[in-house]
N, C-alpha and C. Protein backbone atom coordinates (compact mmCIF):
# COMPACT_ATOMS: atom_id res chain seq x y z
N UNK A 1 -27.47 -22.77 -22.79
CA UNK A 1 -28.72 -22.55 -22.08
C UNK A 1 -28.65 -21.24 -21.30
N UNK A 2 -29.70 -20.61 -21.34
CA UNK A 2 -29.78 -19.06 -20.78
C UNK A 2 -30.73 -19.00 -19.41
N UNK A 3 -30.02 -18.97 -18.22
CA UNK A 3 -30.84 -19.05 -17.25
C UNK A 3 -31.29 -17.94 -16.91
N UNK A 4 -32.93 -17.40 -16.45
CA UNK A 4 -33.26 -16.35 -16.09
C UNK A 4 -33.36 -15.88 -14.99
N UNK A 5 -33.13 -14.83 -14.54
CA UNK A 5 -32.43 -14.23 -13.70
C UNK A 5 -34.22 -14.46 -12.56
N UNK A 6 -33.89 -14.42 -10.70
CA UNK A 6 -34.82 -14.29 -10.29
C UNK A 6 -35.48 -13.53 -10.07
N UNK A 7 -36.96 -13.53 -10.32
CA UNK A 7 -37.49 -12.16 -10.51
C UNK A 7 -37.76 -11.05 -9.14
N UNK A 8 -37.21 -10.74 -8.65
CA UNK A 8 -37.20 -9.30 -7.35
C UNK A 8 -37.55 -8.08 -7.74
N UNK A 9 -38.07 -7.98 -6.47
CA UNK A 9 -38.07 -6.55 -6.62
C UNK A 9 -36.69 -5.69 -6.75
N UNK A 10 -36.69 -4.25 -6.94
CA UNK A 10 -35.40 -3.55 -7.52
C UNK A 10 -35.55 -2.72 -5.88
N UNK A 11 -34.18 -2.82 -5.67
CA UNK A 11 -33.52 -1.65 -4.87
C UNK A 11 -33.08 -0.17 -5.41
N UNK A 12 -33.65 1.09 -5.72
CA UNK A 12 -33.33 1.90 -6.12
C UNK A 12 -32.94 3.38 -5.24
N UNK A 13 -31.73 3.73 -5.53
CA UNK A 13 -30.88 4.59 -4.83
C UNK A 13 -30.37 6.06 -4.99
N UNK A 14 -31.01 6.35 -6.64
CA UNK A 14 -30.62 7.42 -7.54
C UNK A 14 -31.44 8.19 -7.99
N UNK A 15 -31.25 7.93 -9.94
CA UNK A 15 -32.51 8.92 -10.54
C UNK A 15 -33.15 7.88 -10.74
N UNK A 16 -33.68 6.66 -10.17
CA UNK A 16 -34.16 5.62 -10.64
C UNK A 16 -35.61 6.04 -9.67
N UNK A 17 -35.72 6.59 -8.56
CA UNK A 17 -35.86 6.94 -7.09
C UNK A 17 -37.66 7.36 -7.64
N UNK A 18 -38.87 7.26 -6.99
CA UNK A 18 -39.88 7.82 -7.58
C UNK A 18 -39.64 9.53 -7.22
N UNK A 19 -39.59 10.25 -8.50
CA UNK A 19 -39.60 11.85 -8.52
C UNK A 19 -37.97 11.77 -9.45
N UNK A 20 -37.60 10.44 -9.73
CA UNK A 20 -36.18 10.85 -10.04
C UNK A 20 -36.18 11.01 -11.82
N UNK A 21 -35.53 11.46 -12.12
CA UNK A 21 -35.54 11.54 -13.85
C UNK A 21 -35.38 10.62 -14.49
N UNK A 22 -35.00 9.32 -14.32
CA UNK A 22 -34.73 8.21 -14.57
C UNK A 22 -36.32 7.12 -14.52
N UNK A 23 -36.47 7.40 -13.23
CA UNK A 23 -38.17 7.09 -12.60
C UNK A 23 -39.39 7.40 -13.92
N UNK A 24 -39.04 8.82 -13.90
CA UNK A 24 -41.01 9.21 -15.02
C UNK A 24 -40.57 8.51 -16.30
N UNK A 25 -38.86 7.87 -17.25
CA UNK A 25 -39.12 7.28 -18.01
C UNK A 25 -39.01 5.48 -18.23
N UNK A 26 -38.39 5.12 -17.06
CA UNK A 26 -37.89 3.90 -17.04
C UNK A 26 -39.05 3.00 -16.31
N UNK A 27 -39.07 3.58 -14.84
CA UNK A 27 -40.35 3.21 -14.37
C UNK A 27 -42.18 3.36 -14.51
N UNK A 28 -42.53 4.53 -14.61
CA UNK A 28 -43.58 5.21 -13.64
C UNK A 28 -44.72 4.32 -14.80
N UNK A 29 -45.81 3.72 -14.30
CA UNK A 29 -47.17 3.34 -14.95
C UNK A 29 -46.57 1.82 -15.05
N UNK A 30 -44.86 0.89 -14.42
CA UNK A 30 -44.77 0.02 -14.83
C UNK A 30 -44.55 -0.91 -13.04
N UNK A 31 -45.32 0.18 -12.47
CA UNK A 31 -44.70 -1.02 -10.72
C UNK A 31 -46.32 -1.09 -10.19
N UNK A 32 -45.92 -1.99 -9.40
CA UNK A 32 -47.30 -2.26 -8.33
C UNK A 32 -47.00 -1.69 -6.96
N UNK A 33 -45.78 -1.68 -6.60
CA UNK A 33 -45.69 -1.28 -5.61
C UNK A 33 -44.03 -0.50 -5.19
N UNK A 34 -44.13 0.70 -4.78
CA UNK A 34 -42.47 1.54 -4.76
C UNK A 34 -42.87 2.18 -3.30
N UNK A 35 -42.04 1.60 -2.61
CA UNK A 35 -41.92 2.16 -0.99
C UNK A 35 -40.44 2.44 -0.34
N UNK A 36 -40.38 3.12 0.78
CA UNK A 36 -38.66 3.90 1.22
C UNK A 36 -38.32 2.38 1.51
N UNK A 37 -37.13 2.37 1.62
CA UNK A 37 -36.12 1.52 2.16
C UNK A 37 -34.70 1.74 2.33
N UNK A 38 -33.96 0.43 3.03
CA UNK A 38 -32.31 0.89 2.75
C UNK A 38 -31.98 -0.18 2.60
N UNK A 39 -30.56 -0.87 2.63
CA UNK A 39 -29.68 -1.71 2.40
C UNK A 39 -28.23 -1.87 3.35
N UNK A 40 -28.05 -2.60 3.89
CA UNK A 40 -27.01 -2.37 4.90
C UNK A 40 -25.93 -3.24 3.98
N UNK A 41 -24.77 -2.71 4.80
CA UNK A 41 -23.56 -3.46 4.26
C UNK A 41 -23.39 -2.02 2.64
N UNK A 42 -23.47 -1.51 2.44
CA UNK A 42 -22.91 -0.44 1.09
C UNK A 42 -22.51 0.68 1.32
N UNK A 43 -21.68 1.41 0.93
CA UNK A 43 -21.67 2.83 1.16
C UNK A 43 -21.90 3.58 0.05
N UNK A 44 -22.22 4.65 -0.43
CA UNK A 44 -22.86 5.40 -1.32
C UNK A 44 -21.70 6.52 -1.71
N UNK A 45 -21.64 6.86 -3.20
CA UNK A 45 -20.53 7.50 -3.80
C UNK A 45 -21.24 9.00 -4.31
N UNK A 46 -20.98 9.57 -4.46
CA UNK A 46 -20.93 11.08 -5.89
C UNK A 46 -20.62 10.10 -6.83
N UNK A 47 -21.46 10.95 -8.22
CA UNK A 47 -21.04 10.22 -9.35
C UNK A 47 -21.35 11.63 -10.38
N UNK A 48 -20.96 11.37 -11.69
CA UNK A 48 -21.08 12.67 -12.23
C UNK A 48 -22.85 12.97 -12.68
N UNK A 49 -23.57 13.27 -12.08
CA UNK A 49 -25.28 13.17 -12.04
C UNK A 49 -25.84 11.88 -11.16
N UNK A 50 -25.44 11.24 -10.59
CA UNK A 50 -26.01 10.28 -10.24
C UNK A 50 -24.94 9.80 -9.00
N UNK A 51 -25.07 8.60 -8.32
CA UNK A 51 -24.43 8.19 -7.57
C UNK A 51 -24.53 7.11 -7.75
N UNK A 52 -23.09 6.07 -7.16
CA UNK A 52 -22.93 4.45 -6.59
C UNK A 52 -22.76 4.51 -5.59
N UNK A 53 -23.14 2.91 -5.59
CA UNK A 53 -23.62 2.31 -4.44
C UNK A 53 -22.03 1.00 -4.29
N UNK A 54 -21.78 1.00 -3.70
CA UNK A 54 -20.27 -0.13 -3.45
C UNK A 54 -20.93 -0.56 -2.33
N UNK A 55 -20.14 -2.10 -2.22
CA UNK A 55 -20.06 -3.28 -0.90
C UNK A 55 -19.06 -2.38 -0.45
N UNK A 56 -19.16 -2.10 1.54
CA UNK A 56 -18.72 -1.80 1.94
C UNK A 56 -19.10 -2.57 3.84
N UNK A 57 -18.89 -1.93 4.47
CA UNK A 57 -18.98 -2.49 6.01
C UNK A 57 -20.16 -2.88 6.44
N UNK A 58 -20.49 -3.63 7.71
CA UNK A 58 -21.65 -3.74 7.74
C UNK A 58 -22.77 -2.55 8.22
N UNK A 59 -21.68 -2.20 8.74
CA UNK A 59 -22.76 -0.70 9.66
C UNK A 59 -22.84 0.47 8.26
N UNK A 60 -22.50 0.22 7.39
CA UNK A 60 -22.97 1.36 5.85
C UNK A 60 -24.27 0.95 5.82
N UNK A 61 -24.55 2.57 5.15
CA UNK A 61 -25.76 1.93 5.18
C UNK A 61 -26.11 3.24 3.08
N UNK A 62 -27.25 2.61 2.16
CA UNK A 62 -28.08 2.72 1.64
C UNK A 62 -29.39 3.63 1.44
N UNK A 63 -29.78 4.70 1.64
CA UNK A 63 -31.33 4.71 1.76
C UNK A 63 -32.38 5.01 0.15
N UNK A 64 -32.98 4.46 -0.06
CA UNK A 64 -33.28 4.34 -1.25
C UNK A 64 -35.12 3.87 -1.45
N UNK A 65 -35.40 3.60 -2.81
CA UNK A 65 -36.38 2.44 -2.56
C UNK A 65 -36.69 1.10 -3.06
N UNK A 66 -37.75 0.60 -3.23
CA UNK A 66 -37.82 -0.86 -2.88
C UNK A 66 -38.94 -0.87 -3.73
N UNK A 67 -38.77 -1.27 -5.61
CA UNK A 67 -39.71 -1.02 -6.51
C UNK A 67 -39.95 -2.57 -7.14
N UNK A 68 -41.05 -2.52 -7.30
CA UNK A 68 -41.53 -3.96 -7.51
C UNK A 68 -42.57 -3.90 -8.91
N UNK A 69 -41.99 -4.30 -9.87
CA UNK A 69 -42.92 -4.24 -11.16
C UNK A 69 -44.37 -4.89 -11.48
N UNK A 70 -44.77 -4.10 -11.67
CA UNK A 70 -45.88 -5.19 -12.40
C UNK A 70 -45.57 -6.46 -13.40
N UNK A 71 -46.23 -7.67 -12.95
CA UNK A 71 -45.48 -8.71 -13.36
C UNK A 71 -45.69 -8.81 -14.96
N UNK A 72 -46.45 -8.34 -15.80
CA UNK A 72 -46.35 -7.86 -16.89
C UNK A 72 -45.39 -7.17 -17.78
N UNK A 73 -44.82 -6.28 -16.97
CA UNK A 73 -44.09 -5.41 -17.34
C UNK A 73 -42.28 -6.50 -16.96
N UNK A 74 -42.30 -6.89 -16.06
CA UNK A 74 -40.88 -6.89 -14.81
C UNK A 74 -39.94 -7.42 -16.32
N UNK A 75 -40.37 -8.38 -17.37
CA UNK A 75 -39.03 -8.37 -18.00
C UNK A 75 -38.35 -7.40 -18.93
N UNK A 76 -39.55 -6.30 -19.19
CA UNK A 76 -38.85 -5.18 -20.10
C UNK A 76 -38.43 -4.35 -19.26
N UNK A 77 -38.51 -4.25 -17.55
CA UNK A 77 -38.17 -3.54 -16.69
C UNK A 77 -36.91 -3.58 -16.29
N UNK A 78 -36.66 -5.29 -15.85
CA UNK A 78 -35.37 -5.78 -15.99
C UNK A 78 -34.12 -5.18 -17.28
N UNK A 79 -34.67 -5.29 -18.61
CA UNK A 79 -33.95 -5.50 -19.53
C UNK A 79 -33.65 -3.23 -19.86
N UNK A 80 -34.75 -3.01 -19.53
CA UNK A 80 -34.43 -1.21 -19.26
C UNK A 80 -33.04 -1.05 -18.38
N UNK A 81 -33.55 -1.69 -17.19
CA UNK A 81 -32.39 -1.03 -16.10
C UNK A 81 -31.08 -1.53 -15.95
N UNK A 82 -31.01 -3.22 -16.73
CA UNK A 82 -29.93 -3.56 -17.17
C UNK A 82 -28.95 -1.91 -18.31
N UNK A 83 -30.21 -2.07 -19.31
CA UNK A 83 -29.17 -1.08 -20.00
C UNK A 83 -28.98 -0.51 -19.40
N UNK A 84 -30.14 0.75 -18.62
CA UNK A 84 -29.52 2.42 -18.35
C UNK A 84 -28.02 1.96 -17.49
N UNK A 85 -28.08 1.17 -16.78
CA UNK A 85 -27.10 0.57 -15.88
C UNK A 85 -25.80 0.38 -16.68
N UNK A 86 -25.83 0.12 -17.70
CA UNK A 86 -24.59 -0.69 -18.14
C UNK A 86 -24.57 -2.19 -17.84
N UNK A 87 -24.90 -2.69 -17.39
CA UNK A 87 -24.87 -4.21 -17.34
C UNK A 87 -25.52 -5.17 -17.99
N UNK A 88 -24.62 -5.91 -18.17
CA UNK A 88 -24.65 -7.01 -19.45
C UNK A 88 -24.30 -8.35 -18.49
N UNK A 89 -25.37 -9.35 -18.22
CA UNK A 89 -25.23 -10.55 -17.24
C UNK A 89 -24.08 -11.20 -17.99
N UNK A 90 -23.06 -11.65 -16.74
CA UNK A 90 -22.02 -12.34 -16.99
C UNK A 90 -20.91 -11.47 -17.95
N UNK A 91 -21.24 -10.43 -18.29
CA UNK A 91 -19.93 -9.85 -19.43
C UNK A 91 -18.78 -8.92 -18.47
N UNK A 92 -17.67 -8.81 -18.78
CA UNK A 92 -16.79 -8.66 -18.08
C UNK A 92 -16.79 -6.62 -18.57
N UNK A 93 -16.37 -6.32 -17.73
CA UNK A 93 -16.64 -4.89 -17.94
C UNK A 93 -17.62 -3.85 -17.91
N UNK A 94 -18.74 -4.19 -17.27
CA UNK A 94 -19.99 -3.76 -17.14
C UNK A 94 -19.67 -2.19 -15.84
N UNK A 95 -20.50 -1.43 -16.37
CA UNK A 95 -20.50 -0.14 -15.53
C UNK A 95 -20.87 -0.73 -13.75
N UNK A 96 -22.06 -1.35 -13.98
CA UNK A 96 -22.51 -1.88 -12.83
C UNK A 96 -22.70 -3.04 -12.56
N UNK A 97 -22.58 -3.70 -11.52
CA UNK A 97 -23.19 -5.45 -11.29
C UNK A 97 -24.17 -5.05 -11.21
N UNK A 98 -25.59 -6.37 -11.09
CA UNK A 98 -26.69 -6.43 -10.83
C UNK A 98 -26.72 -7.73 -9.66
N UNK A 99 -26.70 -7.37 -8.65
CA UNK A 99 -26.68 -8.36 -7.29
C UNK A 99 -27.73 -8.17 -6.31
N UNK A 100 -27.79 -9.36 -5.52
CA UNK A 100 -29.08 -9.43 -4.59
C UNK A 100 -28.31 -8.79 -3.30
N UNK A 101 -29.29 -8.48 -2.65
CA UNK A 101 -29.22 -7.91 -1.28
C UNK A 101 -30.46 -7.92 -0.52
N UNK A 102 -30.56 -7.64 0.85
CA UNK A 102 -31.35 -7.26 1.67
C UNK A 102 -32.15 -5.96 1.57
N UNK A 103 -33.51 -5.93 1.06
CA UNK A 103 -33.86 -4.49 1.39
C UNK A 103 -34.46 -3.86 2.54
N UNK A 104 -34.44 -3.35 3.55
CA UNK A 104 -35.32 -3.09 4.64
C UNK A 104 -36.25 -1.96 4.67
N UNK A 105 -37.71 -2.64 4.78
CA UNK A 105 -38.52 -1.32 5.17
C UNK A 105 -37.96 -0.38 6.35
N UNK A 106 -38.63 0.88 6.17
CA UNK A 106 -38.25 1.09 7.66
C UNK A 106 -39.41 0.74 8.77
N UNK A 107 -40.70 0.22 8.73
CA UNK A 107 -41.49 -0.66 9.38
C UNK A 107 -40.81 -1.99 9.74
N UNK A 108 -39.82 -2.27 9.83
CA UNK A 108 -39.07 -3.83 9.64
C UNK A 108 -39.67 -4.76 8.57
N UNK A 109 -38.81 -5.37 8.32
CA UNK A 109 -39.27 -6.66 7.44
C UNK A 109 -38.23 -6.65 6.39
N UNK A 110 -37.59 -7.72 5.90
CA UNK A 110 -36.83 -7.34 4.96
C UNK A 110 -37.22 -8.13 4.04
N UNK A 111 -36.64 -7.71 2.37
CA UNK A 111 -36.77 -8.81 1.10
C UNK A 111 -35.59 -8.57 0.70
N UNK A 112 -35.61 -10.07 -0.29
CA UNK A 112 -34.29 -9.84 -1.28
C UNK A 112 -34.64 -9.19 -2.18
N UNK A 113 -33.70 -8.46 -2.84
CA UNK A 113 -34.17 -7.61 -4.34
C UNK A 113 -32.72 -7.06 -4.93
N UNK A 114 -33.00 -6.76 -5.99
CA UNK A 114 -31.86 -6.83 -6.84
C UNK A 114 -31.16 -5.17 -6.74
N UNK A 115 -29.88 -5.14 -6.49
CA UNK A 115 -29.72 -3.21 -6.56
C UNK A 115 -28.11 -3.43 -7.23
N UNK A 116 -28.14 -2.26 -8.13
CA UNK A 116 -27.04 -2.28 -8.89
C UNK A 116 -25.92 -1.76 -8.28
N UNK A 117 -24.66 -2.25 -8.05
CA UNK A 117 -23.49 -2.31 -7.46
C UNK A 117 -22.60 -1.48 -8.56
N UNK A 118 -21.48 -0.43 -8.11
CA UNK A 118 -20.43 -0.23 -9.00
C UNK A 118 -19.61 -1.60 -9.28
N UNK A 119 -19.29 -1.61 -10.57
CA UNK A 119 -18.61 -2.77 -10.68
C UNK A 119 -17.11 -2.63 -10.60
N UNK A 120 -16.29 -3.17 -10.35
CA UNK A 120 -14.97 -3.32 -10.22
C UNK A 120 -14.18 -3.27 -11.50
N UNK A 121 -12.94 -2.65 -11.83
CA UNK A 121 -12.26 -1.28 -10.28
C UNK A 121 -13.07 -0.25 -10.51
N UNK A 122 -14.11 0.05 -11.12
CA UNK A 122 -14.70 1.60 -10.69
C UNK A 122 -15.34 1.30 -9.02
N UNK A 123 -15.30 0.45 -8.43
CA UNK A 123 -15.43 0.51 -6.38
C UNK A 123 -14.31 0.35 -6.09
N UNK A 124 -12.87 0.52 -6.36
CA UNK A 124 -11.98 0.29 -6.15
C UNK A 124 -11.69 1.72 -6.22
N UNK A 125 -11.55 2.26 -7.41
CA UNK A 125 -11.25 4.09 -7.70
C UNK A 125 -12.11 4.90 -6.75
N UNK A 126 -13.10 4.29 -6.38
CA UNK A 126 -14.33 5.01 -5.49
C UNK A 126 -14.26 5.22 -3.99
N UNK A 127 -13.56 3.91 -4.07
CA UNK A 127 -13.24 3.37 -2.45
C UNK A 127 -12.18 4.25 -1.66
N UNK A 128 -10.80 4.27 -3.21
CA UNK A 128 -9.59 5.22 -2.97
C UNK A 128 -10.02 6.74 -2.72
N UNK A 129 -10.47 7.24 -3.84
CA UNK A 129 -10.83 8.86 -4.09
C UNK A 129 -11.77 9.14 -4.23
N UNK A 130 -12.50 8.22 -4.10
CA UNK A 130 -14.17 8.81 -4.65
C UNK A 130 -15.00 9.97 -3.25
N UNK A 131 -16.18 10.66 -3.90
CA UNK A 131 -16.84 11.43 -2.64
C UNK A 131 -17.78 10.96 -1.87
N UNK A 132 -17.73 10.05 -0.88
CA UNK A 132 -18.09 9.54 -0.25
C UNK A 132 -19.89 10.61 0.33
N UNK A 133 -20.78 10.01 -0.13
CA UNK A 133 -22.48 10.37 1.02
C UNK A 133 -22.26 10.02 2.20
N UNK A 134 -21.73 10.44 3.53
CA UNK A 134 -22.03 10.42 4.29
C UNK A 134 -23.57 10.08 5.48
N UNK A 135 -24.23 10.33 4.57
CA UNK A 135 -25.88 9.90 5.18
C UNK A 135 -26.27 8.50 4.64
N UNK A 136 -25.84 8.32 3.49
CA UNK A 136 -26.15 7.11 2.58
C UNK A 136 -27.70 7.15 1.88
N UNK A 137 -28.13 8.72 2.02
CA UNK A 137 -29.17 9.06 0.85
C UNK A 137 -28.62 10.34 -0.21
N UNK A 138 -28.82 9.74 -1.25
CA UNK A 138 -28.26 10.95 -2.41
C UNK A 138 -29.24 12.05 -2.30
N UNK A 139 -30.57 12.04 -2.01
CA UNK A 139 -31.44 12.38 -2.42
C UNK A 139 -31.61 13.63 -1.10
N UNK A 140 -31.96 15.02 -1.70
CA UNK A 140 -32.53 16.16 -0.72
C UNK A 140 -31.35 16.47 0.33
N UNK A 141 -30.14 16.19 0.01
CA UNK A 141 -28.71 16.44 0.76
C UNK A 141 -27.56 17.07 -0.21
N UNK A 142 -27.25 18.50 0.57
CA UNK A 142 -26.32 19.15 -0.56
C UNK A 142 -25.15 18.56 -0.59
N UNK A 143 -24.18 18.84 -1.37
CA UNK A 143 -22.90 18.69 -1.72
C UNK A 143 -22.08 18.18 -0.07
N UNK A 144 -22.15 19.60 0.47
CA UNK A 144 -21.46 19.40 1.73
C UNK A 144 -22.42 18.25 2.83
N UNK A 145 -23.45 18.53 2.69
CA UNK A 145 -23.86 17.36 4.12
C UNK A 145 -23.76 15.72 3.52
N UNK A 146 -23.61 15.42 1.98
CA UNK A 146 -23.61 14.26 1.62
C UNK A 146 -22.03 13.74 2.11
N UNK A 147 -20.66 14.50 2.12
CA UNK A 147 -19.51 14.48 2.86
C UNK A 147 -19.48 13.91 3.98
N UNK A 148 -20.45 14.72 4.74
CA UNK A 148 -20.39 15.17 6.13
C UNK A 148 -20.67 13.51 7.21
């Protein structure tokens, strides 16, 4: 029996991001609603074009957004960002998890919604050596202030 996953909104942190390259083909003409947000508890990596997102402390923080499909669309949306992601529910070796979290407006209010996690040991290699975002937004921060 194949249980289906609950349907949330997506936490997005990358090129997934509206304006991101990932966004005009995966998303755009398929949400009802994409607004800023963050995620506490993660810290944010360099990646080679893109960045992860790892469980990390509670005071890490996320900034990203908070995309919610049109309910028409949400299972080919799901089954898109599974791929671009790498993740395959339940298969061992997946680029990324797909896990729930907290998203917070920055108006307050929070929802659960789904945001893709590095999966293990690539948050383990990340954790050791990886280049840590310092702000915990990939987005409009150079090389050096994402460090910083």
């Amino acid at each position: 029996m194949t249980t289906q996953p609950e349907r949330l909104p997506f936490f997005v942190y990358g090129t997934l991001r509206p304006g991101g390259i990932h966004h005009a083909w995966a998303l755009r003409g398929r949400t009802e609603a994409e607004e800023p947000a963050r995620i506490d508890g993660a810290l944010l990596y360099e990646g080679p074009g893109y960045p992860y997102a790892v469980a990390g402390p509670a005071d890490a923080v996320v900034h990203g957004a908070l995309i919610t499909p049109r309910d028409a669309d949400y299972d080919d949306v799901l089954t898109t960002l599974d791929r671009l992601e790498g993740h395959t529910p339940g298969a061992s070796g997946n680029l990324y998890e797909r896990v729930v979290a907290e998203a917070v407006r920055p108006a307050g209010g929070a929802t659960r919604a789904w945001v893709y996690l590095a999966a293990e040991p690539l948050a383990a290699r990340l954790r050791a050596a990886g280049t840590p975002i310092g702000s915990g937004d990939w987005r409009g921060t150079t090389a050096a202030e994402r460090t910083g």
